[in-house]
N, C-alpha and C. Protein backbone atom coordinates (compact mmCIF):
# COMPACT_ATOMS: atom_id res chain seq x y z
N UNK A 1 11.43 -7.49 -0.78
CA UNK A 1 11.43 -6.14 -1.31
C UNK A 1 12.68 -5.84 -2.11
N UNK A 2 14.20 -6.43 -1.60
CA UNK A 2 15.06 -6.22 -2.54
C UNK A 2 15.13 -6.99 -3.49
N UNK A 3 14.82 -8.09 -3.83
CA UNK A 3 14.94 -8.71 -4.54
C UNK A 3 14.02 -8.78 -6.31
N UNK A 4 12.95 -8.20 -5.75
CA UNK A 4 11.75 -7.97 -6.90
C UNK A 4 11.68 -6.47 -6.69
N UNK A 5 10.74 -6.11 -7.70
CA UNK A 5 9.72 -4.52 -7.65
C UNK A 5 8.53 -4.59 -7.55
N UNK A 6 7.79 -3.85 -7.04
CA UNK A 6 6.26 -3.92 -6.17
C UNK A 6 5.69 -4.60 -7.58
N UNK A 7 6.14 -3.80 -8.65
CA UNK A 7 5.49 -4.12 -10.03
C UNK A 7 5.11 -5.32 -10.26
N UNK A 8 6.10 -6.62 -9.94
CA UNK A 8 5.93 -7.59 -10.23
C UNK A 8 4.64 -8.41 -9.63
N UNK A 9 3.94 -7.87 -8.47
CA UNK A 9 3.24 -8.34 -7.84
C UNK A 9 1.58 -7.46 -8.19
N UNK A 10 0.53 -8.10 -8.04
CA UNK A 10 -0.45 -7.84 -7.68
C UNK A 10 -1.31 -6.72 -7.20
N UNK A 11 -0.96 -6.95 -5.67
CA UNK A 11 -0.81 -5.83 -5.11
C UNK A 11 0.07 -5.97 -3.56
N UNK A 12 0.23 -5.46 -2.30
CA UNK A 12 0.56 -4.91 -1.51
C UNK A 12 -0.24 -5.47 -0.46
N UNK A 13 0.36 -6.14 0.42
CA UNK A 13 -0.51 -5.65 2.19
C UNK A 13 0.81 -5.45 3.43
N UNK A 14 0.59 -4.37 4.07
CA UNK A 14 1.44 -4.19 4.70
C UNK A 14 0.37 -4.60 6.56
N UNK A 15 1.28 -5.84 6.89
CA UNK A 15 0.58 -6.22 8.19
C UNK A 15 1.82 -6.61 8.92
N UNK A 16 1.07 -6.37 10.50
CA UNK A 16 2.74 -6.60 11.64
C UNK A 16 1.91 -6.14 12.54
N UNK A 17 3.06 -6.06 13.85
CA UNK A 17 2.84 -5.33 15.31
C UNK A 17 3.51 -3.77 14.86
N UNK A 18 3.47 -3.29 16.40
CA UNK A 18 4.23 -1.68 15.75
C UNK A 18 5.40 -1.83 15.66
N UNK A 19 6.27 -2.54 15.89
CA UNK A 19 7.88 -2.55 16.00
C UNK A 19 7.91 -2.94 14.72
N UNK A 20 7.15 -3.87 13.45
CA UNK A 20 7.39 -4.10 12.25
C UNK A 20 7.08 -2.94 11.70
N UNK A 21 6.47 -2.23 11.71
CA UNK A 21 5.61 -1.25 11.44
C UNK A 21 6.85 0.23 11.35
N UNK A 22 7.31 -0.13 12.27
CA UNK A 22 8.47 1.39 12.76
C UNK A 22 9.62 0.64 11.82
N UNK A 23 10.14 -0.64 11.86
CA UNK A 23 10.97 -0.61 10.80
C UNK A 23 10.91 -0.42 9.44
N UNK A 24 9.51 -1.05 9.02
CA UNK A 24 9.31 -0.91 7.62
C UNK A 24 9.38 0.90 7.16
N UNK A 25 8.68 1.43 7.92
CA UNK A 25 8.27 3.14 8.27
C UNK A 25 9.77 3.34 8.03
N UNK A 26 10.84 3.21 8.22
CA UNK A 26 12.15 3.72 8.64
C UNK A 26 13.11 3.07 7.35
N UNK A 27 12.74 2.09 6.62
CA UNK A 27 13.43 1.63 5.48
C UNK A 27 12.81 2.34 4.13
N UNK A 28 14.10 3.02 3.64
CA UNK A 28 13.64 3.70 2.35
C UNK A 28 13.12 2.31 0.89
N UNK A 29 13.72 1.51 1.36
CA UNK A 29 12.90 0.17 0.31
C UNK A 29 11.48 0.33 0.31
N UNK A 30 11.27 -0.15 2.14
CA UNK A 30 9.57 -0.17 2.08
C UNK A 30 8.90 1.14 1.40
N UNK A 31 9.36 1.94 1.85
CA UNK A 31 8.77 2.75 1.43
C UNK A 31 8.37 3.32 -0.25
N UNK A 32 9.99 2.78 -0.68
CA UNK A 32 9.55 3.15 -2.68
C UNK A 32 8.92 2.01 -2.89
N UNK A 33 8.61 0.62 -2.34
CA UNK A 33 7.95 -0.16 -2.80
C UNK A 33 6.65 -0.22 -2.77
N UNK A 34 6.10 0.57 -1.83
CA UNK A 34 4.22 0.93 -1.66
C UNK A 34 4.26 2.19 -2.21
N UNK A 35 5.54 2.95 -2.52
CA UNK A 35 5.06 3.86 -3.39
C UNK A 35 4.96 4.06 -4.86
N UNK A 36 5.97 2.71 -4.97
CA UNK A 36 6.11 2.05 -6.90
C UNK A 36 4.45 1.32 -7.00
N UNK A 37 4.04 0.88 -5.79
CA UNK A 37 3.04 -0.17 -6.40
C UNK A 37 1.76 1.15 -6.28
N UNK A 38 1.71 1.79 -5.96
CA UNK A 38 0.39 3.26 -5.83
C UNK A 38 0.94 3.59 -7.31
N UNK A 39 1.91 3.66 -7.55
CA UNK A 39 1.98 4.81 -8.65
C UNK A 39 1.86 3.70 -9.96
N UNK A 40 1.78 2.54 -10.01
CA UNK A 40 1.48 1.42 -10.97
C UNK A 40 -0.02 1.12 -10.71
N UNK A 41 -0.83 1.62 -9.80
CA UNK A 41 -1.83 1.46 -9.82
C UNK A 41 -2.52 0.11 -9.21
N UNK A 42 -1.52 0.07 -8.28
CA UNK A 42 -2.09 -1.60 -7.61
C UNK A 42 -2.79 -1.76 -6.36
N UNK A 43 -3.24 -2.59 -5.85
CA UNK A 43 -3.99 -2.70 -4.83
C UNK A 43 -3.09 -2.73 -3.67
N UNK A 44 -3.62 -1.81 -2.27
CA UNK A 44 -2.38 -1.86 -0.86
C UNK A 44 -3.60 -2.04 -0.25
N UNK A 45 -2.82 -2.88 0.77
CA UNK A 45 -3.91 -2.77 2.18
C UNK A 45 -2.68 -2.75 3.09
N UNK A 46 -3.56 -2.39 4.24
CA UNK A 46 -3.00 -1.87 5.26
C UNK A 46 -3.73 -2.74 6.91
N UNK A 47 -2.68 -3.55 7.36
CA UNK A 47 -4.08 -4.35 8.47
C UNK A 47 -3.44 -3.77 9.57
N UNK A 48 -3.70 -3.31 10.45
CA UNK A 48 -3.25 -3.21 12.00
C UNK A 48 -4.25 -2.45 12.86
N UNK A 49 -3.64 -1.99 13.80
CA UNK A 49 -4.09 -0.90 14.74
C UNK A 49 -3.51 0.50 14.75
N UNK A 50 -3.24 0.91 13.35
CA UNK A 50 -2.85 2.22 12.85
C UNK A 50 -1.36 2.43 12.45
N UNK A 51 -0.95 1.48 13.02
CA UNK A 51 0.42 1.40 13.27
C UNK A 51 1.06 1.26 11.36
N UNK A 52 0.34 0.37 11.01
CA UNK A 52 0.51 -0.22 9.68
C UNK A 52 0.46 1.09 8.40
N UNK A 53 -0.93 1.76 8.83
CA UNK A 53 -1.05 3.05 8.44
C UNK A 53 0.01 4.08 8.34
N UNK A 54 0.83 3.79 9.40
CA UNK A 54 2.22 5.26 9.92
C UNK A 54 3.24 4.52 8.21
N UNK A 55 3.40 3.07 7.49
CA UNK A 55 4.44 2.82 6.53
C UNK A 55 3.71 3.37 5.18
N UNK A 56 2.60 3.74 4.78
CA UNK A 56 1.97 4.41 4.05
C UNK A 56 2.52 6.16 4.36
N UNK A 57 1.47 6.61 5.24
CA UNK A 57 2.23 7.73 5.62
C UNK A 57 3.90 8.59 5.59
N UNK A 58 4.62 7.10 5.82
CA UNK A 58 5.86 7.33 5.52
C UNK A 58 6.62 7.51 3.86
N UNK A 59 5.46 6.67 3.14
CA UNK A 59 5.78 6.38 1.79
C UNK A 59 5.26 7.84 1.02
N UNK A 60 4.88 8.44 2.40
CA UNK A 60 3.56 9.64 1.73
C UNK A 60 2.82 9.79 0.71
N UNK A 61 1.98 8.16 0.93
CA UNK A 61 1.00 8.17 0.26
C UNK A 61 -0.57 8.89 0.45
N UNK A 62 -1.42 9.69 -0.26
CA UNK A 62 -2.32 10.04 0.31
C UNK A 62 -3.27 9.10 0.84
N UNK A 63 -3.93 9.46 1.82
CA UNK A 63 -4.77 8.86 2.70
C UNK A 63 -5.60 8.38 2.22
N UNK A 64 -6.71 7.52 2.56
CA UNK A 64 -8.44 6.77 2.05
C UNK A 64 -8.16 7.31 0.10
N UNK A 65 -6.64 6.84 -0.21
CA UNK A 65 -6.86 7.03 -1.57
C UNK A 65 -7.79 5.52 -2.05
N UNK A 66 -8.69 5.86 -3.64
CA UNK A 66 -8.95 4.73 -4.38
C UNK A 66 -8.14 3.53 -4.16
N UNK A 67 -8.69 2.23 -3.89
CA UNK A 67 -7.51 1.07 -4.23
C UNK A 67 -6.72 0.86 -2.92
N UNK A 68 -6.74 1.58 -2.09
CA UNK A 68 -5.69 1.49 -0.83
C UNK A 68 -6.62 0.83 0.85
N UNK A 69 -6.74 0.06 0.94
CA UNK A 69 -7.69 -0.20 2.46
C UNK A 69 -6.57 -0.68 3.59
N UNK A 70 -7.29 0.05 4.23
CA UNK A 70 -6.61 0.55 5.84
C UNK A 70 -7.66 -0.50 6.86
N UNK A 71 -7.21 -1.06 7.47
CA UNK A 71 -7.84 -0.58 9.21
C UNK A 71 -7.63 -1.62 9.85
N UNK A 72 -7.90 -2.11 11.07
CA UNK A 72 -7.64 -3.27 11.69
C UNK A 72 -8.55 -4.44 11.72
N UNK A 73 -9.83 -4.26 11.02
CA UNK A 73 -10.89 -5.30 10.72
C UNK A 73 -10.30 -6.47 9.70
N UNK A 74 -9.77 -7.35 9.53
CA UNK A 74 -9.09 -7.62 8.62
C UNK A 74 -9.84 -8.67 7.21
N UNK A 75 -10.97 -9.17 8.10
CA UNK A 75 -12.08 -9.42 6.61
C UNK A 75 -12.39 -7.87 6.01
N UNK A 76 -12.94 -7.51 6.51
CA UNK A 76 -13.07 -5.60 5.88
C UNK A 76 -12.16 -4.97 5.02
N UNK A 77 -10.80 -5.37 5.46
CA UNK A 77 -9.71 -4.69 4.73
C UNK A 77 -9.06 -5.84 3.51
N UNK A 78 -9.74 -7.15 3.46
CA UNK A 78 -8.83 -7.88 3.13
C UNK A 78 -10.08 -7.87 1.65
N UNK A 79 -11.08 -7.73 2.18
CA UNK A 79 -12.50 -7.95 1.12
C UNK A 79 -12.51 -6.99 0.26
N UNK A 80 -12.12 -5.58 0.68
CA UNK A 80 -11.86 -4.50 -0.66
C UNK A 80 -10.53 -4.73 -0.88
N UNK A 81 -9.36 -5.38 -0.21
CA UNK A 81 -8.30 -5.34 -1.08
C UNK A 81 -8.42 -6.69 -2.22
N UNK A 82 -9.22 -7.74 -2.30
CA UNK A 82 -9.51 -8.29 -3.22
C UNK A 82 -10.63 -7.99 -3.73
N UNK A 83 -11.75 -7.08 -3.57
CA UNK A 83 -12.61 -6.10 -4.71
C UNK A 83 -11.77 -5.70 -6.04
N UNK A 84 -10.72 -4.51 -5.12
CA UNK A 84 -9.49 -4.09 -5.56
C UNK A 84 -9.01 -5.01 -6.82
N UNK A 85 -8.00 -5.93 -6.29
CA UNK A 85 -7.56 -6.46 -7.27
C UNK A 85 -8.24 -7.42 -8.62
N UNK A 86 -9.46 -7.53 -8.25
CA UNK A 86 -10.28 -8.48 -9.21
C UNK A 86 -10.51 -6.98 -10.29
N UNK A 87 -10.08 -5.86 -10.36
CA UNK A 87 -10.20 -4.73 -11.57
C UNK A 87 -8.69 -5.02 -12.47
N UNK A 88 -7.67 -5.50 -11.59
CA UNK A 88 -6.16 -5.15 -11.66
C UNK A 88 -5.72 -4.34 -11.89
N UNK A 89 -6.14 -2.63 -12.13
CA UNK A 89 -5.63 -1.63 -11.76
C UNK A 89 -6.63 -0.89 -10.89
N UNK A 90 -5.93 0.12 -10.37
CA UNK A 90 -7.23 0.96 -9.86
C UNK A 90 -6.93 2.27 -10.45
N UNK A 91 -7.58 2.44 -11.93
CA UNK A 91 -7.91 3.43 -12.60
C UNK A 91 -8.35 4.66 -12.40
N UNK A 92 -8.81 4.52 -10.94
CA UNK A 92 -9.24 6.08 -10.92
C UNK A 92 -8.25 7.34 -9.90
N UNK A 93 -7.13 6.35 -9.61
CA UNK A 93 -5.95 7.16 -9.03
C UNK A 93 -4.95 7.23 -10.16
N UNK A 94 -4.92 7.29 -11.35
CA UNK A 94 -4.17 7.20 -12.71
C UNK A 94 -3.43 8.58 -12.91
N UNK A 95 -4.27 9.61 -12.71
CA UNK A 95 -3.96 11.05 -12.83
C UNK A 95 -2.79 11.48 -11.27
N UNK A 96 -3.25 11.14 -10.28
CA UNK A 96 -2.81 11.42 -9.11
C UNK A 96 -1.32 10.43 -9.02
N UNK A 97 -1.18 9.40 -9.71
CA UNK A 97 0.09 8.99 -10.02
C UNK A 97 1.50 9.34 -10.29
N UNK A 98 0.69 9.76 -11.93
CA UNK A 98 1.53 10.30 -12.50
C UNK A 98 2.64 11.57 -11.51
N UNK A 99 2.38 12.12 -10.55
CA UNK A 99 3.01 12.89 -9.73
C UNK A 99 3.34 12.51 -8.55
N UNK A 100 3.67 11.33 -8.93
CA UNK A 100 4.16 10.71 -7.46
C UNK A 100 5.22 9.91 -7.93
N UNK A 101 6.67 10.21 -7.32
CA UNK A 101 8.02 9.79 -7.74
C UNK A 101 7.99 8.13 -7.27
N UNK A 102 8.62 7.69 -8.03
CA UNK A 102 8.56 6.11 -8.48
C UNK A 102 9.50 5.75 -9.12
């Protein structure tokens, strides 16, 4: 995360137990970095048992946005986050971007 910008990448998956989960949640990096890659329009997933969900939340990203899959099924979440990226942007959160600091 320090070393690159979300930009450079693809897209995003944020996966762990909750103790990864509470640190990432608690580092202002993680957090502009799922919020640089939402506002570039890239694909996030999210795998856990909600826990994963709380470093989104923290990034205060909106919820079940376009392009973003959540949940702990991880073929489920992993299958729309490469739906997702086979567009390479997700165009229809473009407007909702633009107002989100990055």
């Amino acid at each position: 995360m320090l070393g690159m910008p979300s930009i450079m990448f693809d897209g995003v998956i944020v996966a762990g137990d909750a103790q990864s989960a509470k640190t990432l949640s608690e580092s202002g990096d993680a957090r502009h970095f799922v919020l640089e890659a939402f506002k570039h329009l890239k694909a996030i997933a999210a795998i856990g048992n909600g826990e994963d969900e709380d470093v989104l939340a923290a990034a205060h990203l909106p919820s079940g946005d376009d392009g973003v899959a959540v949940g702990s099924d991880v073929d489920k979440v992993m299958q729309s986050f490469i739906d997702t990226m086979s567009k390479h942007r997700v165009w229809s959160r473009a407007q909702k971007a633009e107002s989100m600091p990055a």
